[in-house]
N, C-alpha and C. Protein backbone atom coordinates (compact mmCIF):
# COMPACT_ATOMS: atom_id res chain seq x y z
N UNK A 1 9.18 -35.21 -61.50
CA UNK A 1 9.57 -36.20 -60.51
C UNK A 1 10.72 -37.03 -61.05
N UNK A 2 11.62 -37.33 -60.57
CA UNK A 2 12.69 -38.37 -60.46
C UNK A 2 12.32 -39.50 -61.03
N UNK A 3 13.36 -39.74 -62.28
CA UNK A 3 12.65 -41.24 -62.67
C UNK A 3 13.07 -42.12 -62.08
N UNK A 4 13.65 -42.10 -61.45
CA UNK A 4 14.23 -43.35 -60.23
C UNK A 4 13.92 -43.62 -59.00
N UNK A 5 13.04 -43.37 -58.56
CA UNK A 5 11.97 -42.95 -57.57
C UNK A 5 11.66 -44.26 -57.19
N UNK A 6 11.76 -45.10 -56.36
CA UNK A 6 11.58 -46.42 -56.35
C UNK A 6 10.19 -46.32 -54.99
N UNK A 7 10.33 -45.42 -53.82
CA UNK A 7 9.44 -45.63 -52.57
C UNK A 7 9.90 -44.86 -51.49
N UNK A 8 8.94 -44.60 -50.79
CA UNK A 8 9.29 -43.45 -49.69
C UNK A 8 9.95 -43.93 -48.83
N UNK A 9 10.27 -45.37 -49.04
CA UNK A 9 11.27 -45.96 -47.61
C UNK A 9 10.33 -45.62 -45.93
N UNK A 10 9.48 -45.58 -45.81
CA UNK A 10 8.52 -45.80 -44.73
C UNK A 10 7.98 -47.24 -44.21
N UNK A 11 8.28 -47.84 -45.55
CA UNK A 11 7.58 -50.13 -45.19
C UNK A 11 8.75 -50.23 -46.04
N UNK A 12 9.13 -51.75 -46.16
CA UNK A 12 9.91 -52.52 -46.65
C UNK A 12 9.25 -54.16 -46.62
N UNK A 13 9.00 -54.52 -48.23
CA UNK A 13 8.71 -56.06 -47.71
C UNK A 13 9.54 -56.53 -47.12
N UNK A 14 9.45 -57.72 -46.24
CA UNK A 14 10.28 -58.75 -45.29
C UNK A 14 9.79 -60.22 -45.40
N UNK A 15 10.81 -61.20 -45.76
CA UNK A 15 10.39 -62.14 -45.82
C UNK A 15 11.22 -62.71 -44.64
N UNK A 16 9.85 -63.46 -43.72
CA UNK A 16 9.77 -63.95 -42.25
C UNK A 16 10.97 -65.21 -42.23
N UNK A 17 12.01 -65.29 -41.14
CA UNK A 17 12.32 -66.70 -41.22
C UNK A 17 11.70 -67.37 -40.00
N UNK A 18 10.53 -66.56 -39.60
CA UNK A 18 10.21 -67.68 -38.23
C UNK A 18 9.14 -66.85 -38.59
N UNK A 19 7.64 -67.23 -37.46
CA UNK A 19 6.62 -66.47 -37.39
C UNK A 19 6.64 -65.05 -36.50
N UNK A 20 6.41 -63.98 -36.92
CA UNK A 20 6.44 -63.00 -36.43
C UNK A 20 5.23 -62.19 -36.06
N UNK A 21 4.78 -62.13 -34.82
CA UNK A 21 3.73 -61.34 -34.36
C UNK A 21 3.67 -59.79 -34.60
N UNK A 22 2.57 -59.42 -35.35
CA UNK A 22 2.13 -57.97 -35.70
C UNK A 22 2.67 -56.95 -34.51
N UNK A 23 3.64 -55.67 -34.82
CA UNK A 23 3.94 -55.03 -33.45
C UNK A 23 5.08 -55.67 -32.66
N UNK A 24 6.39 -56.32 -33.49
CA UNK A 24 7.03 -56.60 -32.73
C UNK A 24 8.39 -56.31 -33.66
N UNK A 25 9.00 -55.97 -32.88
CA UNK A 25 10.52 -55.38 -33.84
C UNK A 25 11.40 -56.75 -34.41
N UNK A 26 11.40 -56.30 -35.50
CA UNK A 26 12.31 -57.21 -36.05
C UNK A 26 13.52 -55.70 -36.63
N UNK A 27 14.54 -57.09 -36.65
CA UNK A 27 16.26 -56.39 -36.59
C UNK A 27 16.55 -56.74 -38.29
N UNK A 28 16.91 -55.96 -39.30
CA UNK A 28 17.00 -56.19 -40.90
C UNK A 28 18.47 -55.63 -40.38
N UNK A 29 19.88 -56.23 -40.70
CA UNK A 29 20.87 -55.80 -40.64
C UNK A 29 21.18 -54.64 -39.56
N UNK A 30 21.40 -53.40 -39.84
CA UNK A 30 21.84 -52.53 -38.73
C UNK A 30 20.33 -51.26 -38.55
N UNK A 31 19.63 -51.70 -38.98
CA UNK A 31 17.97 -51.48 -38.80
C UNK A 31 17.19 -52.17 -37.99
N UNK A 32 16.21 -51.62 -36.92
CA UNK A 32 14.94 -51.91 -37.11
C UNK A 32 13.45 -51.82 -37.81
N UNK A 33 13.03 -52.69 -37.83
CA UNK A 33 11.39 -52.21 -38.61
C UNK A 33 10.38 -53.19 -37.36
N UNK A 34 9.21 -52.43 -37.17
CA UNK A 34 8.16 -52.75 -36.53
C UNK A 34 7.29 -53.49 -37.58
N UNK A 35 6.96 -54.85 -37.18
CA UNK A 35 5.62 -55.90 -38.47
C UNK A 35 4.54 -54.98 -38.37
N UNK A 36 3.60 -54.63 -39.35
CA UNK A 36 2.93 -54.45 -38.72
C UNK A 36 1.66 -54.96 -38.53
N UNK A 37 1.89 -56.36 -39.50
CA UNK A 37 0.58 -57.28 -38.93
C UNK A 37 1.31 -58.80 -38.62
N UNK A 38 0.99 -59.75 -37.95
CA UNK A 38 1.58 -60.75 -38.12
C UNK A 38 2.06 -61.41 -39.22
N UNK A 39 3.45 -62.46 -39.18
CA UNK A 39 4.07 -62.40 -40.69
C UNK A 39 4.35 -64.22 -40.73
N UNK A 40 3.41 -65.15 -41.22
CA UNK A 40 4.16 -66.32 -40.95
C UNK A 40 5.59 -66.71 -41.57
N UNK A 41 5.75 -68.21 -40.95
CA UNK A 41 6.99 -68.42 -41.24
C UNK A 41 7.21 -68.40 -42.48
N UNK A 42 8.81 -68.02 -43.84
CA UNK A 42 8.42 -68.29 -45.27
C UNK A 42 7.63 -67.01 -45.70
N UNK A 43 6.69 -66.58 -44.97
CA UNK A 43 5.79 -65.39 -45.74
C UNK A 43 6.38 -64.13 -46.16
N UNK A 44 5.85 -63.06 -46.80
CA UNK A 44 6.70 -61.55 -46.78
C UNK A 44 5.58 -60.94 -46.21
N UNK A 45 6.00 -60.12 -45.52
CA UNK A 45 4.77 -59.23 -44.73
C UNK A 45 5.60 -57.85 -45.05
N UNK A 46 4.83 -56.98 -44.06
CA UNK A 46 5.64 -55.11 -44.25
C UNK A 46 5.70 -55.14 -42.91
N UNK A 47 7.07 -54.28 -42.96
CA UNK A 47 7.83 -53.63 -41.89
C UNK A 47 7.39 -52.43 -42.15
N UNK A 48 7.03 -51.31 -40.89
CA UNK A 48 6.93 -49.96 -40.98
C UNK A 48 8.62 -49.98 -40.21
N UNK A 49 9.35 -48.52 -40.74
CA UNK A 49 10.50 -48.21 -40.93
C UNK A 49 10.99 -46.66 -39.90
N UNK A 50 9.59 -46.09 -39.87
CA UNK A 50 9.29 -45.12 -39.18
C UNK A 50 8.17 -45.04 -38.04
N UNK A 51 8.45 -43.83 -37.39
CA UNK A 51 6.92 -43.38 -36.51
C UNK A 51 7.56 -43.86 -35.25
N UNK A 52 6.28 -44.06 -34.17
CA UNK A 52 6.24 -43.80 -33.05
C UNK A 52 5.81 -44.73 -32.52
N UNK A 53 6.46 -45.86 -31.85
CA UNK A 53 5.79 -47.02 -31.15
C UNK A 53 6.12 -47.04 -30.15
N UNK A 54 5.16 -48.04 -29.01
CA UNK A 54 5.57 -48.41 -27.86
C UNK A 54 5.80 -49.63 -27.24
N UNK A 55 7.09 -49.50 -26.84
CA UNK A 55 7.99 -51.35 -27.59
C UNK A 55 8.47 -51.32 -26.07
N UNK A 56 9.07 -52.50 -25.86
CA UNK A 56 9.24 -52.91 -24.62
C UNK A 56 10.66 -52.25 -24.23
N UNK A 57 11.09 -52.47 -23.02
CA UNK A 57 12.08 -51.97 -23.10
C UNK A 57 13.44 -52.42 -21.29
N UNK A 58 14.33 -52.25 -21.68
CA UNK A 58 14.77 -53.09 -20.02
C UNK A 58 14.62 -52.37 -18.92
N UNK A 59 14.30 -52.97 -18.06
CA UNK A 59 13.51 -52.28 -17.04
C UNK A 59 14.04 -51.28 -16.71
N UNK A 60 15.64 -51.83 -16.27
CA UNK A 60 16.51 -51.14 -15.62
C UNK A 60 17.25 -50.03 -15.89
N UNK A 61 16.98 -49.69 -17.24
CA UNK A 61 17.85 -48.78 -18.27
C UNK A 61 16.98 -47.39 -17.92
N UNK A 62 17.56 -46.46 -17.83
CA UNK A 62 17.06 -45.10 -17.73
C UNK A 62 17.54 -44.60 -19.32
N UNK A 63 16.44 -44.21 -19.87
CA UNK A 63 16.68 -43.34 -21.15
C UNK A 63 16.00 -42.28 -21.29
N UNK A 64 16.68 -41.13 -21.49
CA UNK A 64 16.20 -39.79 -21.76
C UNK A 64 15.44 -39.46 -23.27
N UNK A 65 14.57 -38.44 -22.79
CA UNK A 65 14.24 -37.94 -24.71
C UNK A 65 14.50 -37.65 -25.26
N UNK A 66 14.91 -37.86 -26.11
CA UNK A 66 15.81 -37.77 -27.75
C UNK A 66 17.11 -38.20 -27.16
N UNK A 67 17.27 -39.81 -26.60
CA UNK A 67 18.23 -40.71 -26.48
C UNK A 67 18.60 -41.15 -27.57
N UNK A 68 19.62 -41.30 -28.23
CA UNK A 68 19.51 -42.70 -28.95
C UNK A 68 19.57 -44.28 -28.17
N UNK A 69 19.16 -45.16 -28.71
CA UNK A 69 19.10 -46.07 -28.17
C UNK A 69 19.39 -47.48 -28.53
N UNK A 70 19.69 -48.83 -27.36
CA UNK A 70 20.03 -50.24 -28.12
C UNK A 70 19.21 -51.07 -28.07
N UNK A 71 19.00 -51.57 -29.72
CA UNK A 71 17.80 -52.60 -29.01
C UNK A 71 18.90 -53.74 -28.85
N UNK A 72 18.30 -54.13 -27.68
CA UNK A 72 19.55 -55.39 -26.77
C UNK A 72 18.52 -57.17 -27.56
N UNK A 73 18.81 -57.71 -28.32
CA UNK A 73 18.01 -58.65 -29.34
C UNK A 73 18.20 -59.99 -28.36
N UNK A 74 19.35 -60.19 -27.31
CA UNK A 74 18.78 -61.36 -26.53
C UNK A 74 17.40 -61.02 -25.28
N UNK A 75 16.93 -59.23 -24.98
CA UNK A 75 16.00 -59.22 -24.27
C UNK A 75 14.69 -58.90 -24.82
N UNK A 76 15.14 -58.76 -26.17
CA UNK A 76 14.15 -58.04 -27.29
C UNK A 76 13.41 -56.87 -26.94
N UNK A 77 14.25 -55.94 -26.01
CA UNK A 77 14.17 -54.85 -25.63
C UNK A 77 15.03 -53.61 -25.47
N UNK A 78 14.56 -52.35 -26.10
CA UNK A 78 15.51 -51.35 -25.87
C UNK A 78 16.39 -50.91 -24.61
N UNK A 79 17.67 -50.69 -24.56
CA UNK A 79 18.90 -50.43 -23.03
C UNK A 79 19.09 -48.70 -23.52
N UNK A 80 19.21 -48.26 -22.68
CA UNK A 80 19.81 -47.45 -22.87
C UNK A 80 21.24 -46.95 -23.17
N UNK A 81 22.18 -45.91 -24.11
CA UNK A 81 22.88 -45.98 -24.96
C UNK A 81 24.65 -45.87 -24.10
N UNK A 82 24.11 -46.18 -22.72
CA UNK A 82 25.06 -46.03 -21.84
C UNK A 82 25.81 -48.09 -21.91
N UNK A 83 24.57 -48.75 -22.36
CA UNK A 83 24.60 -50.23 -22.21
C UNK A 83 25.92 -50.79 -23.19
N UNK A 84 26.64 -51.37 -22.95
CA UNK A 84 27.73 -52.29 -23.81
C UNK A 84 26.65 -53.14 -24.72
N UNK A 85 26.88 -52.84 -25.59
CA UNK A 85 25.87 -53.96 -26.94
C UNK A 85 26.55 -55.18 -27.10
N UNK A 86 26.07 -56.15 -26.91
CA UNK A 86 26.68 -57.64 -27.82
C UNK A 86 26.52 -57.78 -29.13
N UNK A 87 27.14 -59.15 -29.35
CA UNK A 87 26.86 -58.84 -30.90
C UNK A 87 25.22 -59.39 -31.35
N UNK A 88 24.97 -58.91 -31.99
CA UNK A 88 23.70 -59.02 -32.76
C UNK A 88 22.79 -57.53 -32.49
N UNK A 89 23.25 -56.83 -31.24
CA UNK A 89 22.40 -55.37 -30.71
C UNK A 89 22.46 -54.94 -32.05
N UNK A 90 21.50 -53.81 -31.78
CA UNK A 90 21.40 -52.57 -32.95
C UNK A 90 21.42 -51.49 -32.33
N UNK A 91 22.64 -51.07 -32.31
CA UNK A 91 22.73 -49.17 -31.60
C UNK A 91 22.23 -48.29 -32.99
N UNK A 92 21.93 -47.18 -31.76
CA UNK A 92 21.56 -46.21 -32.59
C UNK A 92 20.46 -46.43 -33.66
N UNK A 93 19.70 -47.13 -33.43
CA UNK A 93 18.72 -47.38 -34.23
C UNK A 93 17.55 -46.64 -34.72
N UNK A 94 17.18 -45.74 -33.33
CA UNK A 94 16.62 -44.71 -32.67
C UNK A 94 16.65 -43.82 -31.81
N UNK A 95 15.69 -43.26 -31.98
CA UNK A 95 15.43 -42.63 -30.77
C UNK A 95 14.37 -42.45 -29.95
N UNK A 96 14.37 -42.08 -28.28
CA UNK A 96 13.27 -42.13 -27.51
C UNK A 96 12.55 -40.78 -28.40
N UNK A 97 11.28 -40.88 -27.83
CA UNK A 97 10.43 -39.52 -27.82
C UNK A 97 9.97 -39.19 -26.59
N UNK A 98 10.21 -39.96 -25.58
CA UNK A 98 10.03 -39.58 -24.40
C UNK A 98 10.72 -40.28 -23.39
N UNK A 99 11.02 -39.57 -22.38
CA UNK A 99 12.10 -40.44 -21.15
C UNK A 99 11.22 -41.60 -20.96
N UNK A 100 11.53 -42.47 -20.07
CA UNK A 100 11.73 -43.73 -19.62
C UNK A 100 12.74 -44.23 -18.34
N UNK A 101 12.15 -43.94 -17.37
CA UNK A 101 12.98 -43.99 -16.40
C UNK A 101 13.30 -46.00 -15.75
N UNK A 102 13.70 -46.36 -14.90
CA UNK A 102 14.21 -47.77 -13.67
C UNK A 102 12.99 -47.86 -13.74
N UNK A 103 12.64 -49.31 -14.04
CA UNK A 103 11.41 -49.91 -13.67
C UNK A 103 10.29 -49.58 -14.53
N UNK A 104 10.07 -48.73 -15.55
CA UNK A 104 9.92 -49.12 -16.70
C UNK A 104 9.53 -49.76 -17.40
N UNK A 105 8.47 -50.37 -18.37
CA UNK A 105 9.33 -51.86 -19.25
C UNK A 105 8.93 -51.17 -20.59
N UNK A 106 8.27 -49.93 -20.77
CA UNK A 106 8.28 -49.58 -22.39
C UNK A 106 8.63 -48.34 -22.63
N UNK A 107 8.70 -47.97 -23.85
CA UNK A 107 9.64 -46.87 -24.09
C UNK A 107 9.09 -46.44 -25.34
N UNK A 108 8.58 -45.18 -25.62
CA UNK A 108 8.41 -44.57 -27.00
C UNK A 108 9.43 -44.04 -27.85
């Protein structure tokens, strides 16, 4: 094995600057990670980095499977990759695993 082997990169500690509810995406630079238990304010909790969640998403956005996708951070919900990002979005962050059509509000 590699002596430099530091972690499978699947969690990442995170230290909270506000309180963060378990299951809710937080944005680490041009990443997302899902908490995955609640994280108070000041605290370090774990981000999962991978897998398969079901996160909110804008209603209105039609996204196909194996989209990539934006999480849009003033609706704290994924647009689809057709959407103009502002600043703070995270394109390409992911991807769907399954469509998501208008009207909508979550997205795997």
């Amino acid at each position: 094995m590699a002596t430099n082997f530091v972690s499978d990169g699947v969690t990442i500690d995170y230290v909270a600057g506000g309180a963060i509810d378990g299951g809710s995406v937080v944005v680490v630079g041009n990443q997302i990670g899902v908490a995955i238990d609640d994280i108070a304010n000041t605290e370090t909790g774990v981000l999962r980095l991978d897998g398969v969640f079901e996160l909110p998403k804008v209603s209105a956005a039609v996204i196909g499977q194996g989209e990539s996708v934006i999480y849009d951070v003033s609706a704290s919900a994924f647009d689809d990759n057709a959407a103009s990002p502002a600043t703070g979005d995270v394109s390409n962050c992911c991807v769907a695993v399954e469509a998501a059509g208008n009207g909508d509000t979550t997205v795997k």
